[in-house]
Protein backbone atom coordinates (compact mmCIF):
# COMPACT_ATOMS: atom_id res chain seq x y z
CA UNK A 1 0.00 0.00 0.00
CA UNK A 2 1.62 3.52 -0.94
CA UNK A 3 1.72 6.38 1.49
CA UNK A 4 -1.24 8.79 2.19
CA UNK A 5 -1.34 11.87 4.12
CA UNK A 6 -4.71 10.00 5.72
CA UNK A 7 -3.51 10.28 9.41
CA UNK A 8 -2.34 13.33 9.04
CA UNK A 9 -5.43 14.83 7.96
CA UNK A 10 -7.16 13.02 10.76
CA UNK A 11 -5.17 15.81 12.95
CA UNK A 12 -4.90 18.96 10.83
CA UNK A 13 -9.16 18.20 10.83
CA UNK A 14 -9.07 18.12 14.60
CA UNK A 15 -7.53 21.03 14.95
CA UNK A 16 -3.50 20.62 14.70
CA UNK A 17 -1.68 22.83 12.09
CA UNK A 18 2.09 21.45 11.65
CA UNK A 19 1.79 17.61 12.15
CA UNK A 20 5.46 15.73 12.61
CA UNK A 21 5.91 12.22 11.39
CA UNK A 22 8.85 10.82 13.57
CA UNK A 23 10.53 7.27 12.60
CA UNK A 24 13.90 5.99 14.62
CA UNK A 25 16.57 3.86 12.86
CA UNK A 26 19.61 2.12 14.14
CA UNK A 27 17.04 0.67 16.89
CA UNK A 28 19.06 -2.91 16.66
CA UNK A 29 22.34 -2.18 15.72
CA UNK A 30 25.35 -3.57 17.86
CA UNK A 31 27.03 -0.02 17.22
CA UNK A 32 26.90 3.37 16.07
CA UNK A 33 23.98 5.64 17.43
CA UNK A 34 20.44 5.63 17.39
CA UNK A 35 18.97 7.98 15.47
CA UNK A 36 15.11 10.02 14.76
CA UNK A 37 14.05 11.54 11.65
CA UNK A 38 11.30 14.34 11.90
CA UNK A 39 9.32 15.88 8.83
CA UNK A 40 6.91 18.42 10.21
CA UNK A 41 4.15 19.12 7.89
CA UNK A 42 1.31 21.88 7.21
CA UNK A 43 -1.82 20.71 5.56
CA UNK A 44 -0.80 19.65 2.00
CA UNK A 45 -2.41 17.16 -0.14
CA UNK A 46 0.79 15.66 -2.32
CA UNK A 47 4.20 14.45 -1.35
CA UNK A 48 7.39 13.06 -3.26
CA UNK A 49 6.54 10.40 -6.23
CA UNK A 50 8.01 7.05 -4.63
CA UNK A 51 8.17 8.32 -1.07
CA UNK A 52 8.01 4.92 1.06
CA UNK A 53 9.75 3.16 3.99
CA UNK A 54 13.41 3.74 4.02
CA UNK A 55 13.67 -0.29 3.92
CA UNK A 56 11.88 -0.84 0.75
CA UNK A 57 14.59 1.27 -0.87
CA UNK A 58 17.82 1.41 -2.61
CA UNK A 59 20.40 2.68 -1.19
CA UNK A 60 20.58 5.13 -4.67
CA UNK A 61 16.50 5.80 -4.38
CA UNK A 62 16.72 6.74 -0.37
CA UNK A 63 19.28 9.44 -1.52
CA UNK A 64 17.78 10.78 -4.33
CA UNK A 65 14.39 10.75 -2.13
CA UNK A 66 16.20 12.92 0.77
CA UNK A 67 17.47 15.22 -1.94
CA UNK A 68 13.45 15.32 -2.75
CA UNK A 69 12.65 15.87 0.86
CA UNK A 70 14.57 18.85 1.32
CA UNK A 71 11.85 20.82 0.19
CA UNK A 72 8.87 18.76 1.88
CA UNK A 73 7.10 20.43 4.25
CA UNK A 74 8.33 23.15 6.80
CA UNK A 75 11.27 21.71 8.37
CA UNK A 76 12.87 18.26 8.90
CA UNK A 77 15.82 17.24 11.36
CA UNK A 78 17.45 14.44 12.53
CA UNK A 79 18.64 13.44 15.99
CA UNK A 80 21.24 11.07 17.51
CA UNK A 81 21.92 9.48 20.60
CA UNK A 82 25.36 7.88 21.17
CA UNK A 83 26.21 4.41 21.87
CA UNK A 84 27.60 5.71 25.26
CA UNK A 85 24.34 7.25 25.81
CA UNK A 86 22.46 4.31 24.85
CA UNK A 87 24.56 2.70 27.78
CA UNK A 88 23.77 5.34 30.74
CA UNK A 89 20.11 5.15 29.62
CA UNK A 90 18.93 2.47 27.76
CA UNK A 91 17.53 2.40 24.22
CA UNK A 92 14.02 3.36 25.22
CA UNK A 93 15.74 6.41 27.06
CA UNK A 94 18.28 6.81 24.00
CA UNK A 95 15.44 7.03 21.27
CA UNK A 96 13.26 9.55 23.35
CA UNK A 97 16.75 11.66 23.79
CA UNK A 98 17.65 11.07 19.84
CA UNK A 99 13.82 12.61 19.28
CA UNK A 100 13.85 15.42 21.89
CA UNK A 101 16.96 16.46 19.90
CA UNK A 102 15.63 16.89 16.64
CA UNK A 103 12.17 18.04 18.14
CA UNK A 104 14.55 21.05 19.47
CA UNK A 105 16.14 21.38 15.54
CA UNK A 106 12.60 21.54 14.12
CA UNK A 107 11.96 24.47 16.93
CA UNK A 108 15.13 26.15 16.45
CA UNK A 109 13.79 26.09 12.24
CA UNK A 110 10.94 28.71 13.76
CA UNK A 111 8.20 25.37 13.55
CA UNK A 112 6.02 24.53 16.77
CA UNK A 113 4.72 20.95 16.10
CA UNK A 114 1.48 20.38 17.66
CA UNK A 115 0.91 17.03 17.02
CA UNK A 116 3.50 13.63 16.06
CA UNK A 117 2.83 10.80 14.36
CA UNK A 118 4.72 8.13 15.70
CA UNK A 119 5.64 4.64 14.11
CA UNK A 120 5.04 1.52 15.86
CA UNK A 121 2.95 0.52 18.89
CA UNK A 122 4.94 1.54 22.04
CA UNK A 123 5.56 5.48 22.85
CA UNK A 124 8.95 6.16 23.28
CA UNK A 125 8.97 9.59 22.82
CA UNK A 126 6.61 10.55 25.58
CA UNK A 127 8.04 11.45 29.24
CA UNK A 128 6.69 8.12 30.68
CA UNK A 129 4.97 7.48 34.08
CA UNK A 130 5.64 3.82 34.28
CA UNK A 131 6.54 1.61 31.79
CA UNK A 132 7.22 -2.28 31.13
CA UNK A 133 9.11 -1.67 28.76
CA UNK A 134 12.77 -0.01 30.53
CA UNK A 135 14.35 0.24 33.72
CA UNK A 136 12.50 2.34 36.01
CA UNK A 137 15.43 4.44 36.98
CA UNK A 138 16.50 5.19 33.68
CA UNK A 139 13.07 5.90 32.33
CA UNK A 140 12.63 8.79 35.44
CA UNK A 141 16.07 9.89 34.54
CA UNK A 142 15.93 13.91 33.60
CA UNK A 143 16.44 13.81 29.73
CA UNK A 144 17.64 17.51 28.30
CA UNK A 145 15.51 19.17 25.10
CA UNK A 146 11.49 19.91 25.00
CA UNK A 147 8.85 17.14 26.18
CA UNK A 148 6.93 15.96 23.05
CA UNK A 149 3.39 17.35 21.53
CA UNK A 150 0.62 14.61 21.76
CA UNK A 151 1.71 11.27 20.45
CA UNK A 152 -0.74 9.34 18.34
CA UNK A 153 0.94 5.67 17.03
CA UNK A 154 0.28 4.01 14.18
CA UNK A 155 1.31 0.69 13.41
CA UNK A 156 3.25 0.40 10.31
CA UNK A 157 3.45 3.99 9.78
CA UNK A 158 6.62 4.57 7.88
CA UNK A 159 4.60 2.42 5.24
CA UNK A 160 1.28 4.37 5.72
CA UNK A 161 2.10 7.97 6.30
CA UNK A 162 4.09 10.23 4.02
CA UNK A 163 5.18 12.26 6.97
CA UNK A 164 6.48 9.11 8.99
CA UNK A 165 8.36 7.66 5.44
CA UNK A 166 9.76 10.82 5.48
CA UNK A 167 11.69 10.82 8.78
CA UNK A 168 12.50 7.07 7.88
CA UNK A 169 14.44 8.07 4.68
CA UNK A 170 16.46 11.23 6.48
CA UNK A 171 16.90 9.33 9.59
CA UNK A 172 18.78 6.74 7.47
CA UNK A 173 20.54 8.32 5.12
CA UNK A 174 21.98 10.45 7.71
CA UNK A 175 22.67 7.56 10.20
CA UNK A 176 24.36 5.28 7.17
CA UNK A 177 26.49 8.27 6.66
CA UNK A 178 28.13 8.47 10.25
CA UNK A 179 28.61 4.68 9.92
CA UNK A 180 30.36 4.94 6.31
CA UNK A 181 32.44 7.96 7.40
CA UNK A 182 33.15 5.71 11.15
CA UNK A 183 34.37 2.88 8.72
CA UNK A 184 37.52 4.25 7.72
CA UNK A 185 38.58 4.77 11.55
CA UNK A 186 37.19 1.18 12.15
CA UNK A 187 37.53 -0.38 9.11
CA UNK A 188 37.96 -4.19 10.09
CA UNK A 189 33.70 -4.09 11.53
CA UNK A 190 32.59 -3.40 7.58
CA UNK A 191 30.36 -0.82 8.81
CA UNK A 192 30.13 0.82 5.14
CA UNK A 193 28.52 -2.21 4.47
CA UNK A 194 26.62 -3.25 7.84
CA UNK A 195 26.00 0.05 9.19
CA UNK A 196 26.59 -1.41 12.60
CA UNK A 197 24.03 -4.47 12.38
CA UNK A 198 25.06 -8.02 13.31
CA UNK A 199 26.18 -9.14 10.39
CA UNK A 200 28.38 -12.17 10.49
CA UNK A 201 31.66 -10.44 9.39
CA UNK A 202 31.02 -8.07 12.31
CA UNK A 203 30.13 -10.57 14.73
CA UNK A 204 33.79 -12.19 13.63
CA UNK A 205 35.37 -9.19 13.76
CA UNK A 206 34.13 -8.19 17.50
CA UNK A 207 35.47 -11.74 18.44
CA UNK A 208 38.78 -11.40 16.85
CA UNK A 209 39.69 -7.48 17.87
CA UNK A 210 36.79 -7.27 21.27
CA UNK A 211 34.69 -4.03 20.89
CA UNK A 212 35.07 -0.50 19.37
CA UNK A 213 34.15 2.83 21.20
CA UNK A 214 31.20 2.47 19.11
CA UNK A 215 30.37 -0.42 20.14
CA UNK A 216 26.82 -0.94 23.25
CA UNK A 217 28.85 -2.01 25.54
CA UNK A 218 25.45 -2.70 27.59
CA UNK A 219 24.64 -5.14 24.65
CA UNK A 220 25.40 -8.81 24.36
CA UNK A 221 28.46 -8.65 22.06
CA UNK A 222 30.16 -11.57 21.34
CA UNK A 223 33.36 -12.08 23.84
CA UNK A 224 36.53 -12.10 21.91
CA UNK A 225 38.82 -15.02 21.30
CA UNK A 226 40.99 -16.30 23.45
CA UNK A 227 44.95 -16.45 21.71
């Protein structure tokens, strides 16, 4: 199914004017950071021809699609959290950081987002109250940059909402970047090709030379080889 701007007309009818479709990647890497791609959107009715999940492309189409993006909608950003901060506060804390941070770049652009559009089926971007889903302590731990506008989820939304695909494709493309460019200070991990996921070169390679400073040290890494 292509993307629509359905949901976001649901809100722009109920009364929100800039609507922000936020997507994370990086979620299940073993290293690099995190990162969340906002688009913040005014009512519109069209988008970029062959706008979709940032998995369903090429790597040539997802650049040629963020080169299309920069001039969709009012602002778009992209934050990161570290793999250091993904230690100290967990991924759930990490994405909601990685968001708050480009929340504040889409503010600092002169844009007040009223309402987001998040992908998936568990809030992360919220402050939370209690949660199942992350350590109590880190979840109440004091994360810097503004709280978010009203969440609404929708499941499978980087393949349903223009504005979610959106942050999906800039949220990529800028992540694979940091990898590629990390690669040639790391280059035995094959992150220009792995981007930081478990493939099995990488798994090798973190059992042969133990982990990078990029590396979640908080994760279950492989141990390295004895001798």
């Amino acid at each position: 199914m292509p993307v629509s701007l359905t949901h976001e007309a649901a809100l722009w009818d109920a009364g929100a004017r800039v609507i922000a479709g936020v997507d994370e990647v990086g979620r299940g890497a073993l290293a690099g950071p995190v990162s969340v791609g906002v688009c913040a959107l005014e009512r519109c009715d069209v988008w970029p021809e062959g706008l979709a999940d940032s998995k369903e492309l090429s790597v040539a189409r997802r650049d040629a699609m963020a080169a299309a993006l920069s001039q969709f909608g009012l602002a778009r950003a992209v934050g990161h959290a570290s793999p250091q901060e993904i230690d100290a506060h967990g991924i759930v804390g990490a994405l909601r950081l990685a968001g708050r941070r480009a929340l504040a770049r889409i503010g600092e652009a002169g844009v007040t987002v009223d309402a987001v559009l998040l992908d998936g089926k568990h809030d992360w971007l919220t402050d939370p109250q209690a949660s199942l889903f992350e350590d109590p302590a880190r979840a109440s731990a004091v994360l810097p940059g503004p709280t978010a506008p009203p969440v609404t989820m929708v499941i499978k939304g980087d393949t349903l909402c223009a504005s979610i695909a959106a942050g999906s494709v800039i949220a990529k493309v800028e992540r694979d970047a940091i990898m590629a460019a990390a690669h040639g200070d790391h280059p035995d991990y094959g992150w220009d090709g792995n981007k930081g996921y478990g493939a099995a070169t990488h798994l090798e390679a973190i059992r042969r030379l133990g982990p990078s400073p990029l590396h979640r040290r908080s994760w279950r890494l492989p141990d390295r080889a004895v001798g």
